[in-house]
Protein backbone atom coordinates (compact mmCIF):
# COMPACT_ATOMS: atom_id res chain seq x y z
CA UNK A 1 125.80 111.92 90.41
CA UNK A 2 124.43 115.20 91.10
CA UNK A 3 121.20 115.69 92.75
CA UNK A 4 119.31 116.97 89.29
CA UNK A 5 120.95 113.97 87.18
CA UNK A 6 120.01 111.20 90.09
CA UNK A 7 116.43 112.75 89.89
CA UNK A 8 116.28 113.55 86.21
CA UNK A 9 117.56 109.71 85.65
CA UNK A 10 114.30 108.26 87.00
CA UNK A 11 111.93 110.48 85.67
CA UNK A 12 112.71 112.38 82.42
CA UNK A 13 110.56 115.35 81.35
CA UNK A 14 109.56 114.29 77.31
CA UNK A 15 108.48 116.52 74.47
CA UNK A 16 106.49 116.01 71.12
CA UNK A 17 106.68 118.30 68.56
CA UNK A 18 103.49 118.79 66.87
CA UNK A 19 104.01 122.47 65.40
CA UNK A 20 106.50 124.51 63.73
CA UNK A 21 106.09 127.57 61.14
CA UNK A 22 104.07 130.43 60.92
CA UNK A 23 100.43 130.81 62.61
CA UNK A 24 98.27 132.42 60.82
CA UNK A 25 94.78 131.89 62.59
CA UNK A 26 93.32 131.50 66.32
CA UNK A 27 94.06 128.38 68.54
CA UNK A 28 93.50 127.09 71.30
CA UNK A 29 95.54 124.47 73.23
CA UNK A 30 93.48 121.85 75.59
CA UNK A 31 95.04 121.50 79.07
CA UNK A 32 97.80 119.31 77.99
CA UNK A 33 101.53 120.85 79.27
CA UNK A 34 103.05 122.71 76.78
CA UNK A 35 106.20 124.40 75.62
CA UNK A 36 106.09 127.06 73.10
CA UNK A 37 108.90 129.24 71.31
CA UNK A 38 107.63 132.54 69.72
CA UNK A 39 110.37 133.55 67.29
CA UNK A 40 108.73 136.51 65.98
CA UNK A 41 105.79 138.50 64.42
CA UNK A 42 103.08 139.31 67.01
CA UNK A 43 101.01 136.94 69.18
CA UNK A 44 98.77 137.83 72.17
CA UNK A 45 98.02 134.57 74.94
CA UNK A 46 95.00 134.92 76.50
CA UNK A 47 94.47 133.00 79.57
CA UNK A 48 91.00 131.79 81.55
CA UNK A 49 91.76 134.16 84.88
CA UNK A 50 94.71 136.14 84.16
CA UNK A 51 95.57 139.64 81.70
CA UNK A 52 96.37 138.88 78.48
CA UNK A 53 99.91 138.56 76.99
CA UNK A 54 101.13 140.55 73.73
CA UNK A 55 104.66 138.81 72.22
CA UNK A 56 106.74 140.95 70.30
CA UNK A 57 109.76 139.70 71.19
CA UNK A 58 111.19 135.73 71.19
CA UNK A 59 110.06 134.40 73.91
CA UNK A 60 109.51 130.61 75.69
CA UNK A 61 106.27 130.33 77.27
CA UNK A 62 105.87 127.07 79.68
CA UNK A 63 102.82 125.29 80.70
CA UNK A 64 104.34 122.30 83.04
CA UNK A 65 101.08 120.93 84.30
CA UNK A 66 98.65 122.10 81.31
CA UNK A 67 96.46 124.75 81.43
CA UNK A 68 94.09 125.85 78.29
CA UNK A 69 95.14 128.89 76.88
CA UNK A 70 94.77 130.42 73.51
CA UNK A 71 96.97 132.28 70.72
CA UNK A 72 95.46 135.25 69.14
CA UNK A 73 97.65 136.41 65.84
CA UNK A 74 97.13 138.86 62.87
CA UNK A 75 96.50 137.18 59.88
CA UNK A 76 98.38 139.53 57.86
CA UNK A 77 101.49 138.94 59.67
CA UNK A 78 101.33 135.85 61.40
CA UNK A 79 103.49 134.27 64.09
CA UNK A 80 106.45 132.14 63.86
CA UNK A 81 106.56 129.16 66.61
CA UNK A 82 107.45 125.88 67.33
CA UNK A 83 105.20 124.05 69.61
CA UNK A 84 105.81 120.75 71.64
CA UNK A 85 103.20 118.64 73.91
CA UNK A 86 104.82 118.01 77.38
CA UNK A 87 105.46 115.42 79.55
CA UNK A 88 107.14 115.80 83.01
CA UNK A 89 107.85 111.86 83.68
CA UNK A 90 105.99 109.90 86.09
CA UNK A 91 102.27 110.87 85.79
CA UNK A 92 100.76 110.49 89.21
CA UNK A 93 102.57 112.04 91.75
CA UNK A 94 104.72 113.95 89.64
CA UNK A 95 108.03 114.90 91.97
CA UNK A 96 109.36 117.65 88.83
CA UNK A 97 106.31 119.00 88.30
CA UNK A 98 104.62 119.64 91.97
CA UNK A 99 106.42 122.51 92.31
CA UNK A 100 107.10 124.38 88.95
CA UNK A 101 105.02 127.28 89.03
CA UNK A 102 101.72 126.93 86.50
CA UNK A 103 103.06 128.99 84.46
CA UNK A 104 106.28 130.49 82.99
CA UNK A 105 107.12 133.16 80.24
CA UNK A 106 110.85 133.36 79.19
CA UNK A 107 111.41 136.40 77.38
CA UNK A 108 115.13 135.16 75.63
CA UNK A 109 116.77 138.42 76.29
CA UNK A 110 116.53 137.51 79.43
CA UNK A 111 117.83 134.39 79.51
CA UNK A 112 121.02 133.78 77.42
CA UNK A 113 121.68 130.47 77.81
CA UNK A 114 118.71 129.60 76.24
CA UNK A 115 119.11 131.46 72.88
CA UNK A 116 121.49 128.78 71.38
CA UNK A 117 118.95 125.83 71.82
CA UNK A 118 115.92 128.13 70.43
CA UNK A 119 117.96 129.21 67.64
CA UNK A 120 118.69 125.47 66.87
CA UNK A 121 115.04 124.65 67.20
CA UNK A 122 113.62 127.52 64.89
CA UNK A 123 116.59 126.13 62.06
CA UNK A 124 115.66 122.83 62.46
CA UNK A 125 111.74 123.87 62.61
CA UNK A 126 111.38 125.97 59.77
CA UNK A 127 113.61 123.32 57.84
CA UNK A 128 112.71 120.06 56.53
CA UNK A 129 115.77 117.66 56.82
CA UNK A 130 115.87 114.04 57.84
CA UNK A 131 115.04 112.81 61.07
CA UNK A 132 113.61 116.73 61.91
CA UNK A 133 110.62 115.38 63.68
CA UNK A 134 113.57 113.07 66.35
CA UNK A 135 115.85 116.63 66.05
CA UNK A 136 113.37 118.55 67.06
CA UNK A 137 112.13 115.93 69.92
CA UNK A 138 115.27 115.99 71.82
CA UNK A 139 116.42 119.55 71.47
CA UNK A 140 112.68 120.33 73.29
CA UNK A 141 114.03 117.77 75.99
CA UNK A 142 116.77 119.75 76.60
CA UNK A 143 115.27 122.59 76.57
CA UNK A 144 113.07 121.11 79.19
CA UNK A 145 115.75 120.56 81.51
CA UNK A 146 117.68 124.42 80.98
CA UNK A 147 113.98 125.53 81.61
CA UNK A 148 113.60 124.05 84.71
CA UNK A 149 117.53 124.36 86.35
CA UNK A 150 116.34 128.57 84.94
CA UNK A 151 113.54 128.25 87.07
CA UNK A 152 114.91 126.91 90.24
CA UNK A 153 118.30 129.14 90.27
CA UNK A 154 115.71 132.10 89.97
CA UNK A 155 113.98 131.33 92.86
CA UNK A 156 110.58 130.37 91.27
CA UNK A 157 109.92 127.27 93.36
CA UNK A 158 108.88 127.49 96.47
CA UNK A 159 107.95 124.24 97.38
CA UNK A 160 108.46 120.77 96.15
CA UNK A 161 111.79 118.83 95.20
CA UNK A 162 112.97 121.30 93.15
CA UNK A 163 112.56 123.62 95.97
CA UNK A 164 114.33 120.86 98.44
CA UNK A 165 117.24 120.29 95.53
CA UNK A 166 117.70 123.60 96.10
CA UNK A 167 119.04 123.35 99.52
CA UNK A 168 122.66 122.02 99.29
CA UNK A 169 121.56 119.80 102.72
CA UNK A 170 118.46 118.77 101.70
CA UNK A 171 119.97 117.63 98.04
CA UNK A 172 121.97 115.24 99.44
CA UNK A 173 119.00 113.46 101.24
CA UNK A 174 117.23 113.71 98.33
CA UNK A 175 119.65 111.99 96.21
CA UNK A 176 120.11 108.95 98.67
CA UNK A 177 116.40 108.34 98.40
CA UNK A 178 116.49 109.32 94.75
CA UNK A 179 119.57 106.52 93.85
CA UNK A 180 118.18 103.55 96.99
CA UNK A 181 114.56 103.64 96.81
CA UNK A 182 114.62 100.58 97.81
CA UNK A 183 116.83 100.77 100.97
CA UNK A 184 115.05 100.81 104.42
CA UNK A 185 115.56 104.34 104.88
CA UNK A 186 114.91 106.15 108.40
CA UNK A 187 114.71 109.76 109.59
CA UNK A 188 118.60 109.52 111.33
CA UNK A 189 120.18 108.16 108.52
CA UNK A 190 118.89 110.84 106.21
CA UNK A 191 119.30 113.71 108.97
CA UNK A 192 122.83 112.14 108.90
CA UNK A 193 123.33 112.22 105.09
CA UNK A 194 122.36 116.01 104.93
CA UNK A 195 124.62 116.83 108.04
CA UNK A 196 121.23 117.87 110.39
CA UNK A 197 119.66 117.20 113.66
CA UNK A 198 116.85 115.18 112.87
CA UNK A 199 114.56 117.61 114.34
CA UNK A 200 116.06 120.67 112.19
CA UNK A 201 115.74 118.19 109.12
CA UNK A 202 112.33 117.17 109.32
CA UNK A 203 111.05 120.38 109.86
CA UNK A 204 113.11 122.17 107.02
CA UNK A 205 112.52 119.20 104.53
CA UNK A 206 108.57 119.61 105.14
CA UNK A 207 108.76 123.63 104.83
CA UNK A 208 110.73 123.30 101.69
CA UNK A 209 109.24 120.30 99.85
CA UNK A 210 106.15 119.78 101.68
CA UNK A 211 105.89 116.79 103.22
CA UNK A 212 107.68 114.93 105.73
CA UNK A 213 110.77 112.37 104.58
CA UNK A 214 109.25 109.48 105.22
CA UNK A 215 106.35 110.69 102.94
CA UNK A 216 108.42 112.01 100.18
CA UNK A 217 110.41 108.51 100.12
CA UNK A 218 106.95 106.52 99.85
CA UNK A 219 105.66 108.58 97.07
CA UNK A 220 109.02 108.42 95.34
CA UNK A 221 108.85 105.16 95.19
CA UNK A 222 105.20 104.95 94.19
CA UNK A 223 106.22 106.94 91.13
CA UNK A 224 109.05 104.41 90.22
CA UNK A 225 106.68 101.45 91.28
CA UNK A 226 104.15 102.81 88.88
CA UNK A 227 106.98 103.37 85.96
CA UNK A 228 108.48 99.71 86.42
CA UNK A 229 104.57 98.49 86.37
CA UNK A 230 103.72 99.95 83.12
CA UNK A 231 106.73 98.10 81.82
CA UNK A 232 105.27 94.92 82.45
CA UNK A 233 107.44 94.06 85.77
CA UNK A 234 105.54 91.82 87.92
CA UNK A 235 103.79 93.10 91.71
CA UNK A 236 106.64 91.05 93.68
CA UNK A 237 109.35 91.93 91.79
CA UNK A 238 108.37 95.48 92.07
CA UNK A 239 107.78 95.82 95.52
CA UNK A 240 111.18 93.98 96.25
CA UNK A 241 112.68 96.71 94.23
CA UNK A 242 111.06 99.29 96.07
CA UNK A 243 111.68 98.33 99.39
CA UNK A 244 108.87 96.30 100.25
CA UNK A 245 109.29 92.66 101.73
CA UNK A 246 105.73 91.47 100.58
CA UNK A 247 104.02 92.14 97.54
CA UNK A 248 101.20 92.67 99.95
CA UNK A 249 102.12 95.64 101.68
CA UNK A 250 103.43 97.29 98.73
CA UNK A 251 100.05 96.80 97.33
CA UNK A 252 98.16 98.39 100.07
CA UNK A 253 100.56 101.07 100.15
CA UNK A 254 100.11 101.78 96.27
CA UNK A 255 96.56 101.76 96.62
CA UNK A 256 96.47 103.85 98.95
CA UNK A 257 98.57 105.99 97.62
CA UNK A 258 97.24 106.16 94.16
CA UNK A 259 94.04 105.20 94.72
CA UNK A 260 94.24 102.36 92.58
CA UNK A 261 96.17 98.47 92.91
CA UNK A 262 98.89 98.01 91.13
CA UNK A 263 97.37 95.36 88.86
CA UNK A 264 95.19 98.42 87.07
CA UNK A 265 98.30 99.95 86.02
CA UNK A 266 98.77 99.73 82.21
């Protein structure tokens, strides 16, 4: 498996479509993440803190962690869009969405590889066939994924998983912890796995994702821990499947780390 699949199977970025046409009056979006395709006409996004944006041009604009922001469109001429809600996968502690920048504009021209997948979205958007609403769902998903492999082969993270995924070495550490959370993992054994010293590892893995290992593989596993709760899995089973012997120190360890126990978690 390759180190975006092994992380991408645990926690799967999700969108909802809840917009597609032609705007025709002011909005503003609440500080939800969100994915929007301009298609065309002209829109300006206006931002708390930052210059404003005129769109002339298709273009993707990202919001991974949410951030309010506003569309401003001529009522004589509209704007055509398609709009989705975001979800990164895994709520707290969020290993995708740490280190995506807080925002990203993709003008299509630009990006190439993207085109097909908008083009597919607008037809299906601006259509009004069977099962559009599911269509339209998973072609945002996608689109999710092409956005973010974009982002990281441009450079744009700088810190985070992403950013460590990025590093052939460190990629191959992260996918052991990634695919055996619940293996009792030390710093020589993943120093080993991504062909390092263990003093060279450490201190690249915590420039480039921002914490130590050891740190990275306990919040990893909170995040799973947290997924398999909400499922209705009980405490011990969890923490057995997370690499805890007791369902006591997993506990502690959850609280801590979420600031909650894990019997809050619905």
């Amino acid at each position: 498996m390759d180190s975006f699949a092994a992380l991408f199977a645990h926690v799967t970025p999700r969108a909802r479509t809840f917009f597609s046409g032609n705007l025709c009056n002011t909005v503003e979006f609440g500080p939800d993440g969100h994915l929007h395709l301009f298609k065309a006409g002209v829109l300006t996004l206006t931002r708390t803190g930052a210059d404003d944006l005129e769109l002339r041009e298709p273009t993707l604009l990202f919001f991974p962690r949410g951030r309010t922001h506003r569309f401003i469109v001529d009522p004589d001429r509209g704007a055509d869009l398609v709009c989705a809600t975001v979800e990164l996968g895994g709520a707290e502690g969020n290993p995708i969405g740490e280190g995506l920048p807080e925002f990203v504009v993709m003008p299509l021209a630009g990006h190439p590889t993207l085109s097909p997948v908008c083009d597919l979205l607008v037809a299906e958007g601006f259509a009004d066939g069977v099962g559009r609403q599911a269509a339209l769902d998973r072609l945002f998903d996608y689109l999710l994924i092409l956005i973010v492999r974009d982002v990281v082969a441009h450079g744009a993270v700088e810190s985070g998983v992403l950013a460590g995924l990025a590093d052939p070495r460190l990629a191959k550490a992260l996918t052991a912890i990634h695919d055996g959370p619940g293996r009792a993992w030390t710093l020589e054994d993943l120093a080993d796995i991504a062909g390092m010293s263990r003093t060279r590892f450490a201190e690249l893995f915590r420039t480039r994702v921002g914490r130590t290992p050891i740190d990275y593989l306990t919040a990893w596993r909170m995040t799973l821990a947290r997924q398999l709760l909400a499922r209705g899995k009980p405490v011990k089973s969890v923490a057995a499947q997370v690499g805890y012997d007791s369902a006591a120190a997993f506990s502690r360890v959850f609280s801590r780390t979420l600031g909650h126990p894990p019997r809050e978690v619905r």
